[in-house]
PDB file of N, CA and C in Angstrom:
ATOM      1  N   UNK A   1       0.821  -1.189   0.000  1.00  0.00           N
ATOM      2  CA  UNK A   1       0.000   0.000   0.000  1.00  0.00           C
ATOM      3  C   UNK A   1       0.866   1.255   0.000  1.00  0.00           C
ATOM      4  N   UNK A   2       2.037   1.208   0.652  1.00  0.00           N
ATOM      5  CA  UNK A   2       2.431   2.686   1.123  1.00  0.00           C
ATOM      6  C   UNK A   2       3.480   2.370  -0.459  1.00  0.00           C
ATOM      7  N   UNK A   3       3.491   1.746  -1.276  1.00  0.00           N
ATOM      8  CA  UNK A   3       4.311   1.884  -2.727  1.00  0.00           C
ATOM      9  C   UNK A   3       3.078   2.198  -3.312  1.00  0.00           C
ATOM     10  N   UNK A   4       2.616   2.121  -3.359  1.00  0.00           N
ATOM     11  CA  UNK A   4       1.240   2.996  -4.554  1.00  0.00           C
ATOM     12  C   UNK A   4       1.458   4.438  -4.114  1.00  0.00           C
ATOM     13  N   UNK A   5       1.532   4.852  -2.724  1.00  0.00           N
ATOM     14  CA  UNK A   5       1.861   6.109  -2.529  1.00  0.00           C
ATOM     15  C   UNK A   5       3.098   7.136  -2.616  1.00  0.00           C
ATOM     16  N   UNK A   6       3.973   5.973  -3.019  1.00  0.00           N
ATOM     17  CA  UNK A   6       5.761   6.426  -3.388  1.00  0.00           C
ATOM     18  C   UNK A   6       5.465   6.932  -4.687  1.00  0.00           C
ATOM     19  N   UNK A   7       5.034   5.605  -5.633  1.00  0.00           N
ATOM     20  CA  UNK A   7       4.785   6.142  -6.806  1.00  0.00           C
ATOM     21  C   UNK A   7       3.900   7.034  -7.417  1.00  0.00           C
ATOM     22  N   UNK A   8       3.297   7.276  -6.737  1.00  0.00           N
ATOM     23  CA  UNK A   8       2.181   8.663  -7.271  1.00  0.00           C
ATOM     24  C   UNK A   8       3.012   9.622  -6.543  1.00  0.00           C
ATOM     25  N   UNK A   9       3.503   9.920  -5.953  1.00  0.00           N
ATOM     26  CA  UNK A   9       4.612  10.889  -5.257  1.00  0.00           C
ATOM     27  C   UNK A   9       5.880  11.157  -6.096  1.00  0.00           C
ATOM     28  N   UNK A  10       6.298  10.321  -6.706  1.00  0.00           N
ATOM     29  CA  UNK A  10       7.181  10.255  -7.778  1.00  0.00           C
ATOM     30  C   UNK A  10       6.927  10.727  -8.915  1.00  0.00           C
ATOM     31  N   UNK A  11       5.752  10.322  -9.306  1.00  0.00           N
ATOM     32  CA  UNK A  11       4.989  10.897 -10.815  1.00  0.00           C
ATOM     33  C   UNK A  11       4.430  12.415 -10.959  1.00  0.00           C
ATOM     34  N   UNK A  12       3.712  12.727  -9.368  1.00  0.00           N
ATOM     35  CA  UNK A  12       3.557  14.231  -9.284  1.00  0.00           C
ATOM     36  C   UNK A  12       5.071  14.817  -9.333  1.00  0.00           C
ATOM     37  N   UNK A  13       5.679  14.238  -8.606  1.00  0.00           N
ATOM     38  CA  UNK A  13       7.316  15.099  -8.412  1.00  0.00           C
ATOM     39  C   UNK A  13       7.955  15.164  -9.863  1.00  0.00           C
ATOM     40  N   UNK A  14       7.710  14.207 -10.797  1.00  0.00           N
ATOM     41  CA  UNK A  14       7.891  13.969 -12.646  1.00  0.00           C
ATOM     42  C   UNK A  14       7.419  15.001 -13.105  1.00  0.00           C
ATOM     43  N   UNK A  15       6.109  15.083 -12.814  1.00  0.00           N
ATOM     44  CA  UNK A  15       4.942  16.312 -13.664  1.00  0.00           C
ATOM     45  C   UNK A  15       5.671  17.963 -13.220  1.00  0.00           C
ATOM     46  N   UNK A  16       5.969  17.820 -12.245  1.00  0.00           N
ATOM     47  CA  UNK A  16       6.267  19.009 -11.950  1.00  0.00           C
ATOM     48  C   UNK A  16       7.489  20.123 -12.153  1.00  0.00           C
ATOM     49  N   UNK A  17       8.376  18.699 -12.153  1.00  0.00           N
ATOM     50  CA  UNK A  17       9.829  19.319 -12.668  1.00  0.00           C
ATOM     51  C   UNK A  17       9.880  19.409 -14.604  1.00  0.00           C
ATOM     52  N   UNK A  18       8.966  18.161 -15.081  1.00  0.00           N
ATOM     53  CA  UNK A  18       8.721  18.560 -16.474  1.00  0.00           C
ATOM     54  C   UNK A  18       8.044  19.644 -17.013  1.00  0.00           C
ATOM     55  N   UNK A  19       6.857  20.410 -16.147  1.00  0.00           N
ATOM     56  CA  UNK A  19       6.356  21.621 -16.213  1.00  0.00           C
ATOM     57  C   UNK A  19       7.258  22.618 -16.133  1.00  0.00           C
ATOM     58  N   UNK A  20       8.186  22.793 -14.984  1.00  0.00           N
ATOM     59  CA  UNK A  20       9.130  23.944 -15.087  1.00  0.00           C
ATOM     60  C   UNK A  20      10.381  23.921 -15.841  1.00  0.00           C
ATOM     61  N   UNK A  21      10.496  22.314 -16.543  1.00  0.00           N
ATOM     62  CA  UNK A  21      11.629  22.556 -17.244  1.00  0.00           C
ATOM     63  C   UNK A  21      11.410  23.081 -18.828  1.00  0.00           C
ATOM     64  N   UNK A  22       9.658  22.848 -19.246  1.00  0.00           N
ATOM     65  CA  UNK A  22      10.065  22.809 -19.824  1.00  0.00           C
ATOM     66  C   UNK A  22       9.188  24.511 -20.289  1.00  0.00           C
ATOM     67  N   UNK A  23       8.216  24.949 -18.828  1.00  0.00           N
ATOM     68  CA  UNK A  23       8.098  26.504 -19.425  1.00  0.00           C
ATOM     69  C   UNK A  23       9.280  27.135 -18.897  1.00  0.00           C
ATOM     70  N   UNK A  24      10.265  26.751 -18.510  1.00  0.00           N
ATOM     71  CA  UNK A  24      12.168  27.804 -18.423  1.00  0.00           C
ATOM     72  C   UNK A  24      12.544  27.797 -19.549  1.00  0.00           C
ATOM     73  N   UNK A  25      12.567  26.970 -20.609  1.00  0.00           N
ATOM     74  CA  UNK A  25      13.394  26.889 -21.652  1.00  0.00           C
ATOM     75  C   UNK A  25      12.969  27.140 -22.717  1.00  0.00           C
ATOM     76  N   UNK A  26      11.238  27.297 -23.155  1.00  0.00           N
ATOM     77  CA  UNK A  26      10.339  27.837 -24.473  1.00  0.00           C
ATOM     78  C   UNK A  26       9.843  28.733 -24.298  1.00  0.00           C
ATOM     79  N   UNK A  27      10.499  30.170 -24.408  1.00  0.00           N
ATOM     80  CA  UNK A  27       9.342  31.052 -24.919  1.00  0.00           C
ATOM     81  C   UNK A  27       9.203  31.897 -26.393  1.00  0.00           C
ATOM     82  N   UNK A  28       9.538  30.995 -26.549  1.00  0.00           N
ATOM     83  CA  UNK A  28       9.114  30.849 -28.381  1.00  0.00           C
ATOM     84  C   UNK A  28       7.660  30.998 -28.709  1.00  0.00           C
ATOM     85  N   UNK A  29       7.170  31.957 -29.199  1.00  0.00           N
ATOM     86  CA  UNK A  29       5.910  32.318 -29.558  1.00  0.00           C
ATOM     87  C   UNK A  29       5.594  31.414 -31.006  1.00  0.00           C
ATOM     88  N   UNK A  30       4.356  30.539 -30.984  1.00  0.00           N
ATOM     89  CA  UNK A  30       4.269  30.218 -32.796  1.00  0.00           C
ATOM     90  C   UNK A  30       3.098  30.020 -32.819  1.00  0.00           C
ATOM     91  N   UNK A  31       2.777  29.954 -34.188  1.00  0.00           N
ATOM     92  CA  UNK A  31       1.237  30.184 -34.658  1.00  0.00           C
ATOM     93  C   UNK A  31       0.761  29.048 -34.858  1.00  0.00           C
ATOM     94  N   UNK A  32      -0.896  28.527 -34.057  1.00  0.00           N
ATOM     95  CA  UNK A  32      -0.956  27.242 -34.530  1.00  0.00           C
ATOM     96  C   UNK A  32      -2.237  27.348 -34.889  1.00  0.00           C
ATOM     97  N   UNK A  33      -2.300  26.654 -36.301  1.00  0.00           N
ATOM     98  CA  UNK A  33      -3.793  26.953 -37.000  1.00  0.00           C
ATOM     99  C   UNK A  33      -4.407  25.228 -36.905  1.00  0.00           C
ATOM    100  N   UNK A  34      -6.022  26.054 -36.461  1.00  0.00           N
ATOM    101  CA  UNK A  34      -6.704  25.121 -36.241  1.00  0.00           C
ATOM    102  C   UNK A  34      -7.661  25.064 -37.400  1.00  0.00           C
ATOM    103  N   UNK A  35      -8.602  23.965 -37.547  1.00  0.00           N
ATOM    104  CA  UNK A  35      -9.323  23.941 -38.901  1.00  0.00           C
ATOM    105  C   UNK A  35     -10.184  25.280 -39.087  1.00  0.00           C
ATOM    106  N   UNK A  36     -10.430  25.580 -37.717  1.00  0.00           N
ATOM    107  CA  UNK A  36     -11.424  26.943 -38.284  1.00  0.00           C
ATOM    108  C   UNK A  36     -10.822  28.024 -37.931  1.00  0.00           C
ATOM    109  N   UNK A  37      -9.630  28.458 -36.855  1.00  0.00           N
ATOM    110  CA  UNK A  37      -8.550  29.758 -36.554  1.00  0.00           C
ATOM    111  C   UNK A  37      -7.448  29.202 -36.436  1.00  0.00           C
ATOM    112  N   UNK A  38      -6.906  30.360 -36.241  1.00  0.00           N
ATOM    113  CA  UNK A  38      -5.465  30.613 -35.768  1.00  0.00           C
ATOM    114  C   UNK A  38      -5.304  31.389 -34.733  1.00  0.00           C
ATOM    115  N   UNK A  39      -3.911  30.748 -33.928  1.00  0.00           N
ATOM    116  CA  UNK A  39      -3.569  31.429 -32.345  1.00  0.00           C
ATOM    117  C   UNK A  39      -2.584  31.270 -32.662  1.00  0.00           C
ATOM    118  N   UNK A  40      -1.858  32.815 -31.958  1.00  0.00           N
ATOM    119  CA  UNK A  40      -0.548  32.352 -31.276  1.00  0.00           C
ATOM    120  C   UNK A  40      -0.123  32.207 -29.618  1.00  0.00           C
ATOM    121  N   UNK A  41       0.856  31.075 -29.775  1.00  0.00           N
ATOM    122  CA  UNK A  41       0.716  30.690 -28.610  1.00  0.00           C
ATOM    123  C   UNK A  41       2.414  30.402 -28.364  1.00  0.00           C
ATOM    124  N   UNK A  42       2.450  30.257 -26.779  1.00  0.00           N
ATOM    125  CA  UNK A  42       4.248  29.903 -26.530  1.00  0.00           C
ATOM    126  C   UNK A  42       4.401  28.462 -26.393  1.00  0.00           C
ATOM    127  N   UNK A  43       5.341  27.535 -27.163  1.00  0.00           N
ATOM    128  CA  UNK A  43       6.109  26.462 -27.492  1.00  0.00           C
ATOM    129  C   UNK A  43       5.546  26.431 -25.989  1.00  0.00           C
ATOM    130  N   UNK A  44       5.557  26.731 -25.107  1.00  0.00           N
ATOM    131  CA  UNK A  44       6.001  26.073 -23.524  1.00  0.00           C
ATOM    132  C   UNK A  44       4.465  25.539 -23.267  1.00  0.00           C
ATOM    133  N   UNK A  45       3.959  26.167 -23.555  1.00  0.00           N
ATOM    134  CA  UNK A  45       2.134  26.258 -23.308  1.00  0.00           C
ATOM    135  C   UNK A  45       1.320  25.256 -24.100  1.00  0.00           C
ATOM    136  N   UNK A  46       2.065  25.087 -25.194  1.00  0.00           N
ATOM    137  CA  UNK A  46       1.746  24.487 -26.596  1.00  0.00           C
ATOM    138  C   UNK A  46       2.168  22.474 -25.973  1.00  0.00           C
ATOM    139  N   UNK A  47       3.307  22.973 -25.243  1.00  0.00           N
ATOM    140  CA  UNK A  47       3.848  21.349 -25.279  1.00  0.00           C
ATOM    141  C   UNK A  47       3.425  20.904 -24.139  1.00  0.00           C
ATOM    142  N   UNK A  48       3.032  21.819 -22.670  1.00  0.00           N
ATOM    143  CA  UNK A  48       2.782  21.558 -21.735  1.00  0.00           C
ATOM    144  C   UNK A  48       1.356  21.043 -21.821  1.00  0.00           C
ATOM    145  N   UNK A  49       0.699  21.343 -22.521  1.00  0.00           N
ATOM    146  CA  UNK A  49      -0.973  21.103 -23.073  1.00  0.00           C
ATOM    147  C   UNK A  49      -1.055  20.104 -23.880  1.00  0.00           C
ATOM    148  N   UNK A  50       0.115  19.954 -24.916  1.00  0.00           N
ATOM    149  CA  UNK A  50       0.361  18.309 -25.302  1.00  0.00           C
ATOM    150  C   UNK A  50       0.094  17.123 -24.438  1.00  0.00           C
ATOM    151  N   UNK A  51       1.618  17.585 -23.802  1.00  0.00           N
ATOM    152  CA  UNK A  51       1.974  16.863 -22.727  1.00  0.00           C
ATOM    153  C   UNK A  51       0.560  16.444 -21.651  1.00  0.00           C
ATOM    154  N   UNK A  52       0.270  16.988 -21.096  1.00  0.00           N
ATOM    155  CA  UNK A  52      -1.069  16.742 -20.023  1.00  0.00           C
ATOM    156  C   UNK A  52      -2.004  15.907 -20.890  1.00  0.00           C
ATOM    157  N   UNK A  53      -2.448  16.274 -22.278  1.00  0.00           N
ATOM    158  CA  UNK A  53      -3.438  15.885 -22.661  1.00  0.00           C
ATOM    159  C   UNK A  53      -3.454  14.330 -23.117  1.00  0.00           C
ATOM    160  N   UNK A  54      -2.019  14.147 -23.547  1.00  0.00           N
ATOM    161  CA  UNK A  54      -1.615  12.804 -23.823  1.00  0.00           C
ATOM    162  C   UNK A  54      -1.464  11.766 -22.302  1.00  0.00           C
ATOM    163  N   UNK A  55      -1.096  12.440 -21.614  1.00  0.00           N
ATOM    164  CA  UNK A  55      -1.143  11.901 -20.033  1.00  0.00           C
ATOM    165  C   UNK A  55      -2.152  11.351 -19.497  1.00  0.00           C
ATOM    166  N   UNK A  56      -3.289  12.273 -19.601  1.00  0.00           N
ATOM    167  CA  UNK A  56      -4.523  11.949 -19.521  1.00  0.00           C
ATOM    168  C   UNK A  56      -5.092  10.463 -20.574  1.00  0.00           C
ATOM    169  N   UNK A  57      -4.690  10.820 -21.749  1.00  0.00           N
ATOM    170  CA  UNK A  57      -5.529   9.840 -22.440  1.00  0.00           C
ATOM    171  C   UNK A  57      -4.496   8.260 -22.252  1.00  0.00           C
ATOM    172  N   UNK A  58      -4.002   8.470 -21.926  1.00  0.00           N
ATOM    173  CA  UNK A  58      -2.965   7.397 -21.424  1.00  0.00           C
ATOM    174  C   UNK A  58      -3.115   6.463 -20.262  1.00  0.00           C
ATOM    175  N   UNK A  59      -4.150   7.698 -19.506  1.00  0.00           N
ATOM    176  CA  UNK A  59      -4.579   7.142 -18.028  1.00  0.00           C
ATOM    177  C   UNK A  59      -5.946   6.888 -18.175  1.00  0.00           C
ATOM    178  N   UNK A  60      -6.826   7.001 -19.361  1.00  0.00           N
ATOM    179  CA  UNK A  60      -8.136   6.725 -19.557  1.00  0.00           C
ATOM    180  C   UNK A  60      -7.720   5.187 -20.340  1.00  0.00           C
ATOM    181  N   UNK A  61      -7.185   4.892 -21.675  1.00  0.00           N
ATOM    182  CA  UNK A  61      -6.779   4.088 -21.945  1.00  0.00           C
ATOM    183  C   UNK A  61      -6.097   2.970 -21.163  1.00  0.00           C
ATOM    184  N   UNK A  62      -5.294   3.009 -20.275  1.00  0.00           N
ATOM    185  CA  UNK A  62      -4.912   2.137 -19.202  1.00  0.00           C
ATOM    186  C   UNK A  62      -6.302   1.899 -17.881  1.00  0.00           C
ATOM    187  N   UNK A  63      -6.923   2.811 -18.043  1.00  0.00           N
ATOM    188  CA  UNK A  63      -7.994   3.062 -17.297  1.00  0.00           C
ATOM    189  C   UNK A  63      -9.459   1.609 -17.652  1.00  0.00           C
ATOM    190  N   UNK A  64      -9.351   1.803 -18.519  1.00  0.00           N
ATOM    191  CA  UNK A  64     -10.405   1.207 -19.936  1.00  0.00           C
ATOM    192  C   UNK A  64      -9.523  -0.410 -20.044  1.00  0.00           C
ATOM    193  N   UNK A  65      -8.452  -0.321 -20.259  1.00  0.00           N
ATOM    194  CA  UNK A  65      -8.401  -2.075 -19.571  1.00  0.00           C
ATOM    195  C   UNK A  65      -7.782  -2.553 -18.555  1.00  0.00           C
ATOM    196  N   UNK A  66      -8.022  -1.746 -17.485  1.00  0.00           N
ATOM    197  CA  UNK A  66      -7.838  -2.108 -16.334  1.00  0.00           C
ATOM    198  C   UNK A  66      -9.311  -2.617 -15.726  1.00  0.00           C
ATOM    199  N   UNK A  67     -10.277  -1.861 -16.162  1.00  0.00           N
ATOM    200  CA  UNK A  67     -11.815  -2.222 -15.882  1.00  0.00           C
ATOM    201  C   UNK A  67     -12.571  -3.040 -16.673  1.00  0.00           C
ATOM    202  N   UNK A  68     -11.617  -3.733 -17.898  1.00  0.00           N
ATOM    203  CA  UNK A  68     -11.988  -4.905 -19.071  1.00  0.00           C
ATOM    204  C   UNK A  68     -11.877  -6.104 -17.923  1.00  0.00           C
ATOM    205  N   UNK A  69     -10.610  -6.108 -17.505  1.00  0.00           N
ATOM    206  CA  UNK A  69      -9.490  -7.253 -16.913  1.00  0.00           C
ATOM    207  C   UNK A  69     -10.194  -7.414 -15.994  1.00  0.00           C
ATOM    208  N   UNK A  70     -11.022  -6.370 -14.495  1.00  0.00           N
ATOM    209  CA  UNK A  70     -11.369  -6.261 -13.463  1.00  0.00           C
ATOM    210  C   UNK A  70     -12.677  -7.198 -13.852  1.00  0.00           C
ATOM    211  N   UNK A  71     -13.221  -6.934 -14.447  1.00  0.00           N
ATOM    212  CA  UNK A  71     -14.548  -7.629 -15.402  1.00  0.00           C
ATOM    213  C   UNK A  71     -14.580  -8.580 -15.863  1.00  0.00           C
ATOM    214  N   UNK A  72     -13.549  -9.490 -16.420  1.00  0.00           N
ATOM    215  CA  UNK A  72     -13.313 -10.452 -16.787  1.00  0.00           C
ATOM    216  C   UNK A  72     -13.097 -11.567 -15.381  1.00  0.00           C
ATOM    217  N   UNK A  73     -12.569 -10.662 -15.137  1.00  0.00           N
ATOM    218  CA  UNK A  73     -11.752 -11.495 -13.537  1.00  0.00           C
ATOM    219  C   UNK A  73     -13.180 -12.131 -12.834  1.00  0.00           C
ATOM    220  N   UNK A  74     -13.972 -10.929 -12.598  1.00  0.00           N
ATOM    221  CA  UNK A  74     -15.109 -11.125 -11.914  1.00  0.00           C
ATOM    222  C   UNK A  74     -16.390 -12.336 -11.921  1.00  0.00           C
ATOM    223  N   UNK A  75     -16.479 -11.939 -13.458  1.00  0.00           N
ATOM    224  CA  UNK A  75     -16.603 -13.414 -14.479  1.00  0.00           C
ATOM    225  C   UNK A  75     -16.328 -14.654 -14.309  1.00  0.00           C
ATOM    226  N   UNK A  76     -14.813 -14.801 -14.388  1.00  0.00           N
ATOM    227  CA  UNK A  76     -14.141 -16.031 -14.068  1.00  0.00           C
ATOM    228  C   UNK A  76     -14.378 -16.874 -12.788  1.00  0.00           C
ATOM    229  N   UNK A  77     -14.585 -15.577 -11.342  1.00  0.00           N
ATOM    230  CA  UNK A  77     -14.535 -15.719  -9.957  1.00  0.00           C
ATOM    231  C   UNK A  77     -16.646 -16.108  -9.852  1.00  0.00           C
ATOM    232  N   UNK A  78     -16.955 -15.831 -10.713  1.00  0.00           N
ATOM    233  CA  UNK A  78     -18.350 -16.057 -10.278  1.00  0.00           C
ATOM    234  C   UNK A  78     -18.278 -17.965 -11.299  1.00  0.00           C
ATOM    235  N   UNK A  79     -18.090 -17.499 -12.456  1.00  0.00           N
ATOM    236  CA  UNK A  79     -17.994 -19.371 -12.782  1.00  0.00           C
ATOM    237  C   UNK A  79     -17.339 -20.263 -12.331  1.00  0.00           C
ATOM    238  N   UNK A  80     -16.202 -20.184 -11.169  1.00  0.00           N
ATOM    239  CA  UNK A  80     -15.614 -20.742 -10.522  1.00  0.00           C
ATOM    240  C   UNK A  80     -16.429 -21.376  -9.183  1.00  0.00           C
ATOM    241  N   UNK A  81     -17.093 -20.338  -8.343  1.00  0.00           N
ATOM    242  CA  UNK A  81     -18.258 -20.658  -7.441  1.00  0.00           C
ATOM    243  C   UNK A  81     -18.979 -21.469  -8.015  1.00  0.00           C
ATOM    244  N   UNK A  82     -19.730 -21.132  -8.985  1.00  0.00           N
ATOM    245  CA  UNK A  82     -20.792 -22.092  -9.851  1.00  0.00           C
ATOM    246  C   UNK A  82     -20.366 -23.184  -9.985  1.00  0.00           C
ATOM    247  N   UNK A  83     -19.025 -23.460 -10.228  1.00  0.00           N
ATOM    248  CA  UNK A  83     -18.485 -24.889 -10.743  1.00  0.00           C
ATOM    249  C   UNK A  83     -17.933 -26.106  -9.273  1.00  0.00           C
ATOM    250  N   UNK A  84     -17.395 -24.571  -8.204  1.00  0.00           N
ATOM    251  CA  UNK A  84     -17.402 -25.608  -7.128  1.00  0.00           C
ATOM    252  C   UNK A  84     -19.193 -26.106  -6.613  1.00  0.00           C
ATOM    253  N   UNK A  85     -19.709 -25.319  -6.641  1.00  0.00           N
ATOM    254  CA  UNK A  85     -20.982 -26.403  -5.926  1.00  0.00           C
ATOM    255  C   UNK A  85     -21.735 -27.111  -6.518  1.00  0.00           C
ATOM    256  N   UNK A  86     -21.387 -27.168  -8.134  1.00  0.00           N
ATOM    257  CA  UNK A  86     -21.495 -28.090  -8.825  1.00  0.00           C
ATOM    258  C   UNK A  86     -20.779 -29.160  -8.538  1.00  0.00           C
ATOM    259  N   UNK A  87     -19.487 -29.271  -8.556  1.00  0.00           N
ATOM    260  CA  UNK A  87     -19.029 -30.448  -7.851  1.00  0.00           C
ATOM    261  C   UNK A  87     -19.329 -30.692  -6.471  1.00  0.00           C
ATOM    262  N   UNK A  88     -19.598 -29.898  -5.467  1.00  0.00           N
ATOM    263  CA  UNK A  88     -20.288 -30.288  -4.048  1.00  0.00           C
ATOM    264  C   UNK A  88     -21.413 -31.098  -4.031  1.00  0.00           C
ATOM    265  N   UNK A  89     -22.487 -30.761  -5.107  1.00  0.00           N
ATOM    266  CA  UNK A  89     -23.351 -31.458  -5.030  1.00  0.00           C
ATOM    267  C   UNK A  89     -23.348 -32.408  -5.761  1.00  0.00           C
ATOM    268  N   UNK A  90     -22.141 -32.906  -6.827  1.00  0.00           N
ATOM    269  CA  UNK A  90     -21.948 -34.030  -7.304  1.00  0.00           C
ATOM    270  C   UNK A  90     -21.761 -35.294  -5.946  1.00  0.00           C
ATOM    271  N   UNK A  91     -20.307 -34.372  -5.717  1.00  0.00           N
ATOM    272  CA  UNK A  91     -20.361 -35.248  -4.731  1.00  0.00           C
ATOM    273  C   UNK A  91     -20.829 -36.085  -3.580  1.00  0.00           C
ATOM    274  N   UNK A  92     -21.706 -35.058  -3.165  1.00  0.00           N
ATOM    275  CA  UNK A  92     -22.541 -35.226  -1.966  1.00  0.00           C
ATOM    276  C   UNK A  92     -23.800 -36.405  -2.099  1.00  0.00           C
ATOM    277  N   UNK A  93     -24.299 -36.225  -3.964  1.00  0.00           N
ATOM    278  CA  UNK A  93     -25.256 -36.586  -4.376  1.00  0.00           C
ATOM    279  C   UNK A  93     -24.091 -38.489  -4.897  1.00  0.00           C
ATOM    280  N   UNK A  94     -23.067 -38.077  -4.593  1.00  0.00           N
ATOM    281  CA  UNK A  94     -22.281 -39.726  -5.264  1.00  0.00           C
ATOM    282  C   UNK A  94     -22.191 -40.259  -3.587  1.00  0.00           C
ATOM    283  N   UNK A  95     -21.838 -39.622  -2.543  1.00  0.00           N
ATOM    284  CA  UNK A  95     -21.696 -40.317  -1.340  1.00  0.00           C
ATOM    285  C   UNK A  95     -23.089 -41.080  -0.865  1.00  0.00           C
ATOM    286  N   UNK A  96     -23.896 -40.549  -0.935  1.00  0.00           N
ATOM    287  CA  UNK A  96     -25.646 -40.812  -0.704  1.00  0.00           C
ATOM    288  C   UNK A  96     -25.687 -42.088  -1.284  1.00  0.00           C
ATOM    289  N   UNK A  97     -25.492 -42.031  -2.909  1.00  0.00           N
ATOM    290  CA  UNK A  97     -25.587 -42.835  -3.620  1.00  0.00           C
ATOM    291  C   UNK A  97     -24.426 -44.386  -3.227  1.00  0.00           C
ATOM    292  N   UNK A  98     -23.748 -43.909  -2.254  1.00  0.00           N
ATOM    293  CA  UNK A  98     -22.340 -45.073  -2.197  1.00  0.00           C
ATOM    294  C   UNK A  98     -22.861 -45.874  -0.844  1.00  0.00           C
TER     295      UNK A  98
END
């Protein structure tokens, strides 16, 4: 338990030093056209908004089969019950019978 909390401590401490490293080093203004405008905007702002947005979909995607797997599992753990008292009552129903 307390390593799930190292590593999210680690990853905020990641996010954070990649945020300031990398609005210290771009302030490069550039124009980025979208299908219907254009903005200008700073390289730092531009990549930091990359950056997050890909992060995010990274953590929805890992998200999305982590809750496939959780589901499947669940599945498995309920036909497993089913199958032991199927054999319980095989058995029970073969001892009677013996």
């Amino acid at each position: 338990m307390k390593l799930k909390y190292i590593l999210t401590l680690v990853v905020v401490i990641a996010l954070i030093i990649v945020g300031i490293t990398v609005g210290a080093n771009n302030d490069q203004v550039i124009a980025v056209n979208y299908i219907i405008a254009k903005s200008d905007i700073q390289l730092s702002s531009l990549v930091a908004i990359l950056f997050g947005f890909g992060f995010l979909l990274g953590w929805l995607v890992t998200g999305f089969f982590y809750l496939k797997l959780k589901m499947r599992n669940i599945a498995l753990n309920r036909q497993i019950k089913k199958q032991l008292q199927q054999i319980n009552e095989l058995m029970t129903a073969r001892d009677k019978n013996a």
